[in-house]
PDB file of N, CA and C in Angstrom:
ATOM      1  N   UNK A   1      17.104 -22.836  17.574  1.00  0.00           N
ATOM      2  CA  UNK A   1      17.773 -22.297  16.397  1.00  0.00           C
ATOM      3  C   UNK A   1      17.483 -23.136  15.154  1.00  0.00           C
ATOM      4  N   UNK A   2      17.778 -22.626  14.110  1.00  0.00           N
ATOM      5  CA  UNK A   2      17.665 -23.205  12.575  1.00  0.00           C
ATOM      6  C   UNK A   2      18.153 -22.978  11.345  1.00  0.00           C
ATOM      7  N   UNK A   3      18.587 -23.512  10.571  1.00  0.00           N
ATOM      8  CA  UNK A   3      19.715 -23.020   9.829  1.00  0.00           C
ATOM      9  C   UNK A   3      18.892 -22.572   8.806  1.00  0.00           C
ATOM     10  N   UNK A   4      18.344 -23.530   7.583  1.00  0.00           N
ATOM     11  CA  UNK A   4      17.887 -22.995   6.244  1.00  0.00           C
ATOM     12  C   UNK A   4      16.696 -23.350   6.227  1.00  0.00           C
ATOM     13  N   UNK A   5      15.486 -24.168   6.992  1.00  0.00           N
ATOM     14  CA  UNK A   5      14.322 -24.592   6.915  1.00  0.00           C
ATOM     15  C   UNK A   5      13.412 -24.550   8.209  1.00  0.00           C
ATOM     16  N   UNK A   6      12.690 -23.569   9.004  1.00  0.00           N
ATOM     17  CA  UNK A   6      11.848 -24.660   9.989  1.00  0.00           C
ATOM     18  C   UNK A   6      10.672 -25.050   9.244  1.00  0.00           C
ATOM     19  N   UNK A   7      10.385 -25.890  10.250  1.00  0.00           N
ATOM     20  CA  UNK A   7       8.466 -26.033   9.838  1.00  0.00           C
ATOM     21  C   UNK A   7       7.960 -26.290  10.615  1.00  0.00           C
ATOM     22  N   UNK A   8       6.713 -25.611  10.714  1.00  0.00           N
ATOM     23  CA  UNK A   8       5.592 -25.357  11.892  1.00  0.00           C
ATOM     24  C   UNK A   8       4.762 -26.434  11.538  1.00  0.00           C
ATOM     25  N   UNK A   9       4.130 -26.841  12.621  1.00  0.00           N
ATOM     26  CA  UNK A   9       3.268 -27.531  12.892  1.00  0.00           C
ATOM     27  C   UNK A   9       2.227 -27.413  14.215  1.00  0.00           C
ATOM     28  N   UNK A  10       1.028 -27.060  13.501  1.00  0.00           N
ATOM     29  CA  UNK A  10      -0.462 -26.533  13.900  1.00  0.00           C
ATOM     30  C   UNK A  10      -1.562 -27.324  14.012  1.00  0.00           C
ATOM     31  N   UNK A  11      -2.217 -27.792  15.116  1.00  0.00           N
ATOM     32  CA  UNK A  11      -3.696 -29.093  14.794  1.00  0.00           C
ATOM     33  C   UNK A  11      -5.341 -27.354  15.211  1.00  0.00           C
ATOM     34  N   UNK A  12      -5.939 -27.211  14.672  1.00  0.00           N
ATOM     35  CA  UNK A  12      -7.165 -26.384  14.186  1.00  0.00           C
ATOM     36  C   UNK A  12      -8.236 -27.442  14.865  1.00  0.00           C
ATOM     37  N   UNK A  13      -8.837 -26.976  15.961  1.00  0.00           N
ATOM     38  CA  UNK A  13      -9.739 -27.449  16.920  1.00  0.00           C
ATOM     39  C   UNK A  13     -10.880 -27.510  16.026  1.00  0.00           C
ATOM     40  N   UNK A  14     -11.061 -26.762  14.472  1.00  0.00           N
ATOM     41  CA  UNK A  14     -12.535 -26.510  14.109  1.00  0.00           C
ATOM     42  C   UNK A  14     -11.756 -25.924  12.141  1.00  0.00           C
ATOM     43  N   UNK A  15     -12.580 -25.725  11.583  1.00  0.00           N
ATOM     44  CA  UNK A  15     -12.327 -25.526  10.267  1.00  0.00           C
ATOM     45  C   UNK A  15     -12.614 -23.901  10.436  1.00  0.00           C
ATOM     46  N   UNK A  16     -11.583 -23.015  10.030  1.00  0.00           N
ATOM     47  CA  UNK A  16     -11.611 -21.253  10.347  1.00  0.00           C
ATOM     48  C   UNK A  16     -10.612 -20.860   9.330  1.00  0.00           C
ATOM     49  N   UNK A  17     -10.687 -19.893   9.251  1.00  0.00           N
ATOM     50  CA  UNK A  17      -9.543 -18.397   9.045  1.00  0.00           C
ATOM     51  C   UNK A  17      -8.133 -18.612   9.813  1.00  0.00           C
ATOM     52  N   UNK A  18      -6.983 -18.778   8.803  1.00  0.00           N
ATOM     53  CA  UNK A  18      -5.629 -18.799   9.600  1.00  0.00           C
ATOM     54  C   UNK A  18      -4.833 -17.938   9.225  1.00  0.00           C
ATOM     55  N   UNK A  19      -3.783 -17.485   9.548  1.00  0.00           N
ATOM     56  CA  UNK A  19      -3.060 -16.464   9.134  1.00  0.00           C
ATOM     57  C   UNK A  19      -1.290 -16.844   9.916  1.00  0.00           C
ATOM     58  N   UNK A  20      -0.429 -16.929   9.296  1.00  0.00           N
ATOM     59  CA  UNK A  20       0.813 -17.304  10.191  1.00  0.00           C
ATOM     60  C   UNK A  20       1.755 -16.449   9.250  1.00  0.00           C
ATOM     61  N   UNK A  21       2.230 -15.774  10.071  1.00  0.00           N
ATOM     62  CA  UNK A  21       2.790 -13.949   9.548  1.00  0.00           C
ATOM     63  C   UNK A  21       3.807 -14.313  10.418  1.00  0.00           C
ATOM     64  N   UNK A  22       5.042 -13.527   9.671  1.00  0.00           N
ATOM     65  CA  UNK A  22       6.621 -14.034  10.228  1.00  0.00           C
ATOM     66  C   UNK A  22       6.932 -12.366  10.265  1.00  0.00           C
ATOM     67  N   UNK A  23       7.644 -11.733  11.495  1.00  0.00           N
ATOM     68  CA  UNK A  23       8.147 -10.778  11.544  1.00  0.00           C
ATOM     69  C   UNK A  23       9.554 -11.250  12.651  1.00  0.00           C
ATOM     70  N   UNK A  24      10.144  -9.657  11.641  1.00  0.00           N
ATOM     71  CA  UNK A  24      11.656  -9.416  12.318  1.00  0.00           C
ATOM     72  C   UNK A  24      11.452  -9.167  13.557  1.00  0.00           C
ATOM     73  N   UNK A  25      13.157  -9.188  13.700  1.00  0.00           N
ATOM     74  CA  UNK A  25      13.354  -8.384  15.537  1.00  0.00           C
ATOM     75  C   UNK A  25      12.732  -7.061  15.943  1.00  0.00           C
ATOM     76  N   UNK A  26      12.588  -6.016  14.834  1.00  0.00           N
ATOM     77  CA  UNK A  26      11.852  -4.918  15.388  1.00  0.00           C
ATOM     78  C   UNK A  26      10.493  -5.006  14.815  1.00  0.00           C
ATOM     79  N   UNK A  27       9.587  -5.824  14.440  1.00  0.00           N
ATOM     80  CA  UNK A  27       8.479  -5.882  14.795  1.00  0.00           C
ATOM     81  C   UNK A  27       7.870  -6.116  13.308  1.00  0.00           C
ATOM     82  N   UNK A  28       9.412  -6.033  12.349  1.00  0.00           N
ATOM     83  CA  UNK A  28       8.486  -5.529  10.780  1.00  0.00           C
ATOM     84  C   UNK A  28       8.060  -6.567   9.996  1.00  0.00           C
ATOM     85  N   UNK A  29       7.059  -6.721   9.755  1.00  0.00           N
ATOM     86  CA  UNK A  29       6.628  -8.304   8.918  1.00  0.00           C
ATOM     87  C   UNK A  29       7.474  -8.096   8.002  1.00  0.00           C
ATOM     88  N   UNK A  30       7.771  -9.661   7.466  1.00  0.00           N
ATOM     89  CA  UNK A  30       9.206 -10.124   6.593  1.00  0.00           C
ATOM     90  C   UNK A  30       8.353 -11.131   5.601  1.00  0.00           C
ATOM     91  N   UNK A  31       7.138 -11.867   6.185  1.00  0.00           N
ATOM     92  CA  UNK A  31       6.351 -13.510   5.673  1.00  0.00           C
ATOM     93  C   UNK A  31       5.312 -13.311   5.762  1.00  0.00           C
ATOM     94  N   UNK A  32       4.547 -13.637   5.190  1.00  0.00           N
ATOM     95  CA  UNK A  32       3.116 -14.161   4.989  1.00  0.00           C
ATOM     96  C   UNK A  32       3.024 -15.628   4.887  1.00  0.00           C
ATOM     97  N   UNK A  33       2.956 -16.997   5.380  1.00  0.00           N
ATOM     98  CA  UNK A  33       3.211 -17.889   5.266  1.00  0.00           C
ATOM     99  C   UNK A  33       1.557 -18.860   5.071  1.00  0.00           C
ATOM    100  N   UNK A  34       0.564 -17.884   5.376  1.00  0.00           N
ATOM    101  CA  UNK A  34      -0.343 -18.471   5.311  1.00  0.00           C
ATOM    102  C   UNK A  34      -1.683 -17.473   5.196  1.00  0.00           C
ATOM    103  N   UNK A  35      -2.479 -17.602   4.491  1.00  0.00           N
ATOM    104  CA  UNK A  35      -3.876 -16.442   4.872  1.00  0.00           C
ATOM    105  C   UNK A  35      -4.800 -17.197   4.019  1.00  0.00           C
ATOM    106  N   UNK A  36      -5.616 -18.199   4.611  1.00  0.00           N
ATOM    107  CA  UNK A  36      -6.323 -19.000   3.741  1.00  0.00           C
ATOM    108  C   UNK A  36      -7.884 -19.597   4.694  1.00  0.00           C
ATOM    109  N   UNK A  37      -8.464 -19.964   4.121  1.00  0.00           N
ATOM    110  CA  UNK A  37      -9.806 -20.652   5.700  1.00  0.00           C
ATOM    111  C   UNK A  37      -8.809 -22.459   4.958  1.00  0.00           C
ATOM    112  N   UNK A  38      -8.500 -22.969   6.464  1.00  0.00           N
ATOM    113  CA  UNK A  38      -8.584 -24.807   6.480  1.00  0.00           C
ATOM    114  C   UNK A  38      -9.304 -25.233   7.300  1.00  0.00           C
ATOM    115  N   UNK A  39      -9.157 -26.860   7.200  1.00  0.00           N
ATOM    116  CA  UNK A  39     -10.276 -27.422   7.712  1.00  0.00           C
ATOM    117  C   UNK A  39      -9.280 -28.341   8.773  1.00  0.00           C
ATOM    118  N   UNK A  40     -10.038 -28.364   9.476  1.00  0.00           N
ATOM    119  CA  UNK A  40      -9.626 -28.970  11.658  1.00  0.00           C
ATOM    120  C   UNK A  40      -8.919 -30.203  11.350  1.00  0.00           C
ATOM    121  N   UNK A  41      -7.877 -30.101  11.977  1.00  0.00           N
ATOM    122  CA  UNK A  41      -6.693 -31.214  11.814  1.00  0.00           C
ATOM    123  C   UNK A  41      -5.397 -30.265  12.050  1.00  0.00           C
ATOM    124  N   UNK A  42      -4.450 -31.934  11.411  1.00  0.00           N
ATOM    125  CA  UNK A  42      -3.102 -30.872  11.588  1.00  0.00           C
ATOM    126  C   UNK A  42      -2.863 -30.474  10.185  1.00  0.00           C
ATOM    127  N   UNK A  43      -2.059 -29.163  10.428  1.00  0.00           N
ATOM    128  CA  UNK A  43      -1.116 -28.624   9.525  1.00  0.00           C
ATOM    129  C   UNK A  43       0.175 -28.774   9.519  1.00  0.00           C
ATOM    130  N   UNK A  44       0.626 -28.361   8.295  1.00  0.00           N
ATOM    131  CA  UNK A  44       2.347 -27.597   8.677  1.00  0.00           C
ATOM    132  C   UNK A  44       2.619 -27.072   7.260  1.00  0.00           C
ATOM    133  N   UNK A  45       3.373 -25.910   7.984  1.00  0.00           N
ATOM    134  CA  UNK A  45       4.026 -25.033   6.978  1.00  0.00           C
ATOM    135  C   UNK A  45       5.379 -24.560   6.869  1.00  0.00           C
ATOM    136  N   UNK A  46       6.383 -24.610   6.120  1.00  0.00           N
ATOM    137  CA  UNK A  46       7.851 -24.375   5.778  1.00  0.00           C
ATOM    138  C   UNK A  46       8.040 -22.855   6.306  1.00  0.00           C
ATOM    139  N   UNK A  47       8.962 -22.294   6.351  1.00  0.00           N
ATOM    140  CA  UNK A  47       9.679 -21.213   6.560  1.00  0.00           C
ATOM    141  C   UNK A  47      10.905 -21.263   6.156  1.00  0.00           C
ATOM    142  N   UNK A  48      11.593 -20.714   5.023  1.00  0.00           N
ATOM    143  CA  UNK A  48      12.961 -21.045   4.430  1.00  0.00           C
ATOM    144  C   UNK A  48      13.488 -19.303   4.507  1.00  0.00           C
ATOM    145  N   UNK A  49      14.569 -19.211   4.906  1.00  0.00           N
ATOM    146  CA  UNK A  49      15.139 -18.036   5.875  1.00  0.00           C
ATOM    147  C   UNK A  49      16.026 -17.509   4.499  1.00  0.00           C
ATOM    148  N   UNK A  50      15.775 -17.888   3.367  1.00  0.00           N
ATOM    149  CA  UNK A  50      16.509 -17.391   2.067  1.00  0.00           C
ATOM    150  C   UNK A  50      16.100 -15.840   1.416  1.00  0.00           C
ATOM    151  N   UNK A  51      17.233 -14.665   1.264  1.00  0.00           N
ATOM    152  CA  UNK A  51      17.509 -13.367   1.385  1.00  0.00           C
ATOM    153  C   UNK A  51      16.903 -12.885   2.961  1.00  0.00           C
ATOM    154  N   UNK A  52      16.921 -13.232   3.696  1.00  0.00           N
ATOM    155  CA  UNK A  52      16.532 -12.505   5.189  1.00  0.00           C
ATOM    156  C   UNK A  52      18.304 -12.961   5.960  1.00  0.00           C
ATOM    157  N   UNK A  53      18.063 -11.599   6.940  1.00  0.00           N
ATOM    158  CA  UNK A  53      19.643 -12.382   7.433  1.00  0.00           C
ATOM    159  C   UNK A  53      19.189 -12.219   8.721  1.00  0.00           C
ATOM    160  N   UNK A  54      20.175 -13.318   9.073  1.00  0.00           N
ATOM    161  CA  UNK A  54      20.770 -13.926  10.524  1.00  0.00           C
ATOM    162  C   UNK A  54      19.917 -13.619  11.211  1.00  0.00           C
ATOM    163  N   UNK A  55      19.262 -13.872  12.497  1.00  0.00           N
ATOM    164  CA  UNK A  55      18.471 -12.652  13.897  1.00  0.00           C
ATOM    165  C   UNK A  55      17.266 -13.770  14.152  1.00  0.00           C
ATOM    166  N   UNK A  56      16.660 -12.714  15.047  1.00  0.00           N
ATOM    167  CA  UNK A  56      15.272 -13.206  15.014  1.00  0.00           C
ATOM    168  C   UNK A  56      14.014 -13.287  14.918  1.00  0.00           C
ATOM    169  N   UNK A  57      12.870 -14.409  14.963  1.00  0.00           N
ATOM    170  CA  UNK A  57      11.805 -14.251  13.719  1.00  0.00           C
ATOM    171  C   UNK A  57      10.610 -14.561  14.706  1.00  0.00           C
ATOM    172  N   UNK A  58       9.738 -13.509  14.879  1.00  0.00           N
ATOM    173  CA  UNK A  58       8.736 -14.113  15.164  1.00  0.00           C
ATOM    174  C   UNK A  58       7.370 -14.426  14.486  1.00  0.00           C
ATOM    175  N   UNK A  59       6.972 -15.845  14.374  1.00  0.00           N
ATOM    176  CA  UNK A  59       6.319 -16.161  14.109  1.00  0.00           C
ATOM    177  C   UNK A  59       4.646 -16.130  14.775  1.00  0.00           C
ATOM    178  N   UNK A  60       3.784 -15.508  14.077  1.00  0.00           N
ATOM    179  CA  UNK A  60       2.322 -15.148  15.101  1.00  0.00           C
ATOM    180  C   UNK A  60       1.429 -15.977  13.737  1.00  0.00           C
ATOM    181  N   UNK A  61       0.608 -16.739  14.342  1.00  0.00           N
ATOM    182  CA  UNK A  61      -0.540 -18.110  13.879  1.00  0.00           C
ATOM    183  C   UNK A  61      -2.164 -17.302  14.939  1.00  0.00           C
ATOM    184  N   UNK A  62      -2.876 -16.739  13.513  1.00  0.00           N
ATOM    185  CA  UNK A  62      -3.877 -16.307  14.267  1.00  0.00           C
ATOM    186  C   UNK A  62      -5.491 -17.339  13.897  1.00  0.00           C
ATOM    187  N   UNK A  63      -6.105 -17.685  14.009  1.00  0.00           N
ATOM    188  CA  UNK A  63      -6.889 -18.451  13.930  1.00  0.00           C
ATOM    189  C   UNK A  63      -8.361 -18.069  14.496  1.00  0.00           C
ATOM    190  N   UNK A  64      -9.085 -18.181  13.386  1.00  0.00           N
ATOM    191  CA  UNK A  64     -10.636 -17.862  13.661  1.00  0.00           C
ATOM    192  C   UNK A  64     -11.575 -18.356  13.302  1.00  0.00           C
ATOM    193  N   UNK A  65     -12.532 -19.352  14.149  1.00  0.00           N
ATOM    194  CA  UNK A  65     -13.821 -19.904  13.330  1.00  0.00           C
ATOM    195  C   UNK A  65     -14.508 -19.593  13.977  1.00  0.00           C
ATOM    196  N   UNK A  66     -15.813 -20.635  13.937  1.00  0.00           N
ATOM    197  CA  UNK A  66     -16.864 -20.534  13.981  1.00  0.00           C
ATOM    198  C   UNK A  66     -17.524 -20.319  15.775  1.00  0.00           C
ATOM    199  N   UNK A  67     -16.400 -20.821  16.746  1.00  0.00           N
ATOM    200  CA  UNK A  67     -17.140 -20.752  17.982  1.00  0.00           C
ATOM    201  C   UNK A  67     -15.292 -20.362  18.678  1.00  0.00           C
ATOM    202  N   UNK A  68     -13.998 -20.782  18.060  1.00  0.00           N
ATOM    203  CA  UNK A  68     -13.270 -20.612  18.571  1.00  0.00           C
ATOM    204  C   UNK A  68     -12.358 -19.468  18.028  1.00  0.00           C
ATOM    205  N   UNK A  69     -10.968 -19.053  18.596  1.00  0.00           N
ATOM    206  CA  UNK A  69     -10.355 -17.826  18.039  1.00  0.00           C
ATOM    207  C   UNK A  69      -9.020 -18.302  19.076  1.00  0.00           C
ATOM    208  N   UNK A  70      -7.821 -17.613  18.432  1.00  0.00           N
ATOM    209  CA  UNK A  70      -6.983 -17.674  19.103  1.00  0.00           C
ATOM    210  C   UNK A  70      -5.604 -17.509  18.583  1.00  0.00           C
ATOM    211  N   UNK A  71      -4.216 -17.241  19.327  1.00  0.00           N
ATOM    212  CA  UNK A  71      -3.214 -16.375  18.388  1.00  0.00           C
ATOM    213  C   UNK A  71      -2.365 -17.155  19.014  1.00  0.00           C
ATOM    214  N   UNK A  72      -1.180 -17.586  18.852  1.00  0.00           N
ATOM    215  CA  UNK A  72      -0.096 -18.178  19.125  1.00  0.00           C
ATOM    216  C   UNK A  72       1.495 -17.553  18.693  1.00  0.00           C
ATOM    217  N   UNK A  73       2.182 -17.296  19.737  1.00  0.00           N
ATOM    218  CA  UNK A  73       3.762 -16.617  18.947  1.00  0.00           C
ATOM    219  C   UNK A  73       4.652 -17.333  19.440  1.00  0.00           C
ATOM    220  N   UNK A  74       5.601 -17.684  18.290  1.00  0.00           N
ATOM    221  CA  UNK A  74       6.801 -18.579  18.964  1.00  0.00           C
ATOM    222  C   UNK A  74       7.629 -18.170  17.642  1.00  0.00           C
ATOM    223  N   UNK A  75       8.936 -17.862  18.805  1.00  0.00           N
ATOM    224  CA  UNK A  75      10.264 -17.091  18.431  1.00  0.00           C
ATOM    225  C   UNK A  75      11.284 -18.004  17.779  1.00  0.00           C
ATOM    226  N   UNK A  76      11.852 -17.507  16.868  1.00  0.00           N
ATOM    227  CA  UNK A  76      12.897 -18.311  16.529  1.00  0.00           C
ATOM    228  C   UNK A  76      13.769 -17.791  16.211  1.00  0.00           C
ATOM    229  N   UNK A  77      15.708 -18.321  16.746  1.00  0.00           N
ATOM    230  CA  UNK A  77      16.894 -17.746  16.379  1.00  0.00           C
ATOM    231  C   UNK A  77      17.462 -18.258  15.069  1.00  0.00           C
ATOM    232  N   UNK A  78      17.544 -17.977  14.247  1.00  0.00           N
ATOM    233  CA  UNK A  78      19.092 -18.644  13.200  1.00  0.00           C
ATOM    234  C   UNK A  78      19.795 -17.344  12.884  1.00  0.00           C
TER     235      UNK A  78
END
């Protein structure tokens, strides 16, 4: 759970295409939190839950370079 802030934190095997898109409980994107090419290391990015109410959020981190690809979802309650 989380009250007014999470933040993600991501390490990028290779320098690619990221995308970390926040949707509601029924499926409807709410965030765009990221749509940019970075370079291999770690990241992190905020999520501040201000005008969205209460429930839950899933967060999907899609990632694409040059030899690798890959999508990650992790749920969150406040």
């Amino acid at each position: 759970p989380f009250t007014n802030v999470a933040t993600l934190t991501y390490s990028l095997p290779e320098n690619g295409n990221v995308k970390v898109r926040v949707y509601n409980a029924i499926g409807e994107l709410v965030n765009e939190l990221v749509n940019e090419v970075q370079s291999s290391g770690k990241h992190t990015v905020e999520f501040s839950q201000n005008n969205l109410p209460a429930g839950m959020y899933t967060f999907r981190l899609e990632f694409t370079g040059s030899e690798k690809s890959n999508c990650l979802v992790l749920k969150l309650v406040h």
